[in-house]
C-alpha atoms as a PDB file:
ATOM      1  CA  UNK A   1       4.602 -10.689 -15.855  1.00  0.00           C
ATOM      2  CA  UNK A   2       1.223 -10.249 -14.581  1.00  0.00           C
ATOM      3  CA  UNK A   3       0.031  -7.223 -12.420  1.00  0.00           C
ATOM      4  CA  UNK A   4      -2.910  -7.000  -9.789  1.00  0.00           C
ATOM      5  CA  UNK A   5      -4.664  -4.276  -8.684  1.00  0.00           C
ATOM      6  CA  UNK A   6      -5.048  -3.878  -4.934  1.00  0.00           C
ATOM      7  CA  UNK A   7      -5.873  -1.914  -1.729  1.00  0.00           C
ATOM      8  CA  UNK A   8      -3.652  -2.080   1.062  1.00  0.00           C
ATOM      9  CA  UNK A   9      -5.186  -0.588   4.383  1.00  0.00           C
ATOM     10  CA  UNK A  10      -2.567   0.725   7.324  1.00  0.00           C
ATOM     11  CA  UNK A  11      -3.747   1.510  10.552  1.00  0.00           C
ATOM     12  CA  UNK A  12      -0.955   3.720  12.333  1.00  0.00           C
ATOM     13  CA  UNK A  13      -0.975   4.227  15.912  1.00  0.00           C
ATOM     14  CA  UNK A  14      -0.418   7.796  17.335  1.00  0.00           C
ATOM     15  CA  UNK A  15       2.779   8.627  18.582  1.00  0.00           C
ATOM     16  CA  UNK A  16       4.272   6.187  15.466  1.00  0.00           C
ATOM     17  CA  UNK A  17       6.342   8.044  13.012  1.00  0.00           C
ATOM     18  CA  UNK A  18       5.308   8.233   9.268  1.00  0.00           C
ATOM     19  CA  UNK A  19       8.942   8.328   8.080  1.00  0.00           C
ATOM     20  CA  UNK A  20       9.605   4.027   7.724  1.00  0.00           C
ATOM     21  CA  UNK A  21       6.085   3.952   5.886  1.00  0.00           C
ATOM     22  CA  UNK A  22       7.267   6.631   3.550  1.00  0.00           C
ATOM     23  CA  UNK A  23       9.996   5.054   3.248  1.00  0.00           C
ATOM     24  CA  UNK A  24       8.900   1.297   1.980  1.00  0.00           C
ATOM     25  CA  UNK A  25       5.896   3.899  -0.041  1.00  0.00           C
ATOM     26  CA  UNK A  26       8.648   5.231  -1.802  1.00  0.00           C
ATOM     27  CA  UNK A  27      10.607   2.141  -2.794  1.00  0.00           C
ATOM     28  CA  UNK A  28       7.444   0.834  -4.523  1.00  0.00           C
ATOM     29  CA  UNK A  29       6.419   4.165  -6.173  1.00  0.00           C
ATOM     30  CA  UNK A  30       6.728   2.629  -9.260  1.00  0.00           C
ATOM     31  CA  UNK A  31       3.543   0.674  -9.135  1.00  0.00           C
ATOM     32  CA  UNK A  32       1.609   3.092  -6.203  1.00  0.00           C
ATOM     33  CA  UNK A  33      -1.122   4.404  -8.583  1.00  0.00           C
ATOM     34  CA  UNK A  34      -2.636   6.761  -5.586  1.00  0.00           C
ATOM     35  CA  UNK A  35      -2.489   6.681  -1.516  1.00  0.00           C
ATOM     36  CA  UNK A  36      -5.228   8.858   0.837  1.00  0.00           C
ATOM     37  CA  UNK A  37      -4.015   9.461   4.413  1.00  0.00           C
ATOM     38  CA  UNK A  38      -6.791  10.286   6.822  1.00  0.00           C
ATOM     39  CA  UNK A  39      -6.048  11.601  10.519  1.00  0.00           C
ATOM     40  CA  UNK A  40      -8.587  10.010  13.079  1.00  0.00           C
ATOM     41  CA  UNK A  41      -7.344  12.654  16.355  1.00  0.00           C
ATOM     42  CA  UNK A  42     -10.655  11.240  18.155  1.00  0.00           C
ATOM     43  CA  UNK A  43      -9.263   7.265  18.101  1.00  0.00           C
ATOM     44  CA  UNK A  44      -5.694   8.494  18.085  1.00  0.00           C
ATOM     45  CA  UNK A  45      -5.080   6.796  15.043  1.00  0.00           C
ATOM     46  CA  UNK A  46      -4.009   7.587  11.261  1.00  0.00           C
ATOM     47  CA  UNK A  47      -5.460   5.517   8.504  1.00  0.00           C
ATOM     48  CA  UNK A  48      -3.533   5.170   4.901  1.00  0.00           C
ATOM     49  CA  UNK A  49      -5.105   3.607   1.702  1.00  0.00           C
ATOM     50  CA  UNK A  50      -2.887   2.762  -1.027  1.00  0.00           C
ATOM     51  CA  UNK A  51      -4.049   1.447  -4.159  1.00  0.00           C
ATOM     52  CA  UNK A  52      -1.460  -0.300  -5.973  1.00  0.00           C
ATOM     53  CA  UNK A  53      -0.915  -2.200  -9.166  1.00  0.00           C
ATOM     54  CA  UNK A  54       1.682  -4.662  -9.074  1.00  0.00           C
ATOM     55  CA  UNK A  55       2.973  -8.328  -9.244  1.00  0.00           C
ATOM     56  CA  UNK A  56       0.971 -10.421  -6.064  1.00  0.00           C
ATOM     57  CA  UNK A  57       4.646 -11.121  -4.627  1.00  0.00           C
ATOM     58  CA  UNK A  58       4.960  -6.882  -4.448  1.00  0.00           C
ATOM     59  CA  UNK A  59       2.204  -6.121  -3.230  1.00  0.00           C
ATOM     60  CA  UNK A  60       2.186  -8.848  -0.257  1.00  0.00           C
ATOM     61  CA  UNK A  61       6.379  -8.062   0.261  1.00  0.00           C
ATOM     62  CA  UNK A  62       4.859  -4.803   0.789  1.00  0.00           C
ATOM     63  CA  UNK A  63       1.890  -5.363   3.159  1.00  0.00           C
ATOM     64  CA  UNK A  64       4.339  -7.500   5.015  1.00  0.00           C
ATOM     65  CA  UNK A  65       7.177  -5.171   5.580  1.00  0.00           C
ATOM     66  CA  UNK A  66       4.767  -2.441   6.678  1.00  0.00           C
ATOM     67  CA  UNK A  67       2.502  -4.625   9.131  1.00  0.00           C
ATOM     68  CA  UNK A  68       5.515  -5.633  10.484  1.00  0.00           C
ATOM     69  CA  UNK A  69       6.173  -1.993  11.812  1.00  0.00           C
ATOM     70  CA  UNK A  70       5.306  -1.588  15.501  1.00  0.00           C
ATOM     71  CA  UNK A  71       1.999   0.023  15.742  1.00  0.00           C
ATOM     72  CA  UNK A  72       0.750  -0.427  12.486  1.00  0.00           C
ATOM     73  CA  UNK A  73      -1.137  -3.293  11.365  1.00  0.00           C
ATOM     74  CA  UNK A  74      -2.076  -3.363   7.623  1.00  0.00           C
ATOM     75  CA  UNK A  75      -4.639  -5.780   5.313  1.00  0.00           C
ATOM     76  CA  UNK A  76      -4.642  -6.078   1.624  1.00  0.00           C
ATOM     77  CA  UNK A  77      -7.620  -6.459  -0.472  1.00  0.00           C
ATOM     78  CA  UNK A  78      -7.430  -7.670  -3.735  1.00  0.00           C
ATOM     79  CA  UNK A  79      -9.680  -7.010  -6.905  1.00  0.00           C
ATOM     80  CA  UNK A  80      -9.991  -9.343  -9.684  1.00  0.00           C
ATOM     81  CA  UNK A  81      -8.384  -6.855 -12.153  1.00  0.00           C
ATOM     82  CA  UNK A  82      -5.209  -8.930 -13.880  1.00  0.00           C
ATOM     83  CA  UNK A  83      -3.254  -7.856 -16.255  1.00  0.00           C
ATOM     84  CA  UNK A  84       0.122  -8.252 -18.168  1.00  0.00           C
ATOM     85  CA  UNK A  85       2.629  -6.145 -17.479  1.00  0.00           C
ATOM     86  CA  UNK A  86       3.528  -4.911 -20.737  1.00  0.00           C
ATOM     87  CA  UNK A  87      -0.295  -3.924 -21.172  1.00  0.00           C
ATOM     88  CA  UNK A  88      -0.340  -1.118 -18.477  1.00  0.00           C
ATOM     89  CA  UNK A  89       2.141   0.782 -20.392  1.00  0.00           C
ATOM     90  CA  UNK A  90       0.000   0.931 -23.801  1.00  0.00           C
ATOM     91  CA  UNK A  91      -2.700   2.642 -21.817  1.00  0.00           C
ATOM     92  CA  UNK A  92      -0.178   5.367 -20.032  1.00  0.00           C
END
């Protein structure tokens, strides 16, 4: 199976709780390779990067399911970076 490496960007509104993006975060740990959270009090707003590495229908199950939270909108940007599967886990 082949594997993609990719950005998705949530924009959380204030006043939304964290705990159903942890949630759907958690359920693809598996292929997260790192996530940065960064408070923006001024625009009353919390922005999350995750990079990920994963199958394409992952990744945009994912995207989906979390832009489809109320108050948080979320884009995915993907690299060009394919690879099989079964070649990640030689490198790890």
């Amino acid at each position: 199976m082949e594997t993609r490496v990719a950005v998705i960007s949530v924009i959380v509104e204030e006043g939304v709780s964290p705990d159903e993006i942890n949630v759907l975060l958690s359920e693809a740990g598996q292929y997260i390779v790192g996530r940065m959270g960064i408070p923006y009090r001024e625009k009353g707003v919390n922005i999350i990067c995750v990079v990920i590495d994963a199958p394409q229908d992952v990744i945009s199950s994912l995207a989906g399911r979390i832009g489809r939270l109320k108050g948080v909108s979320a884009k995915t940007a993907y690299s060009n970076v394919i690879s099989k599967e079964d070649q990640k886990e030689v490198g790890a």
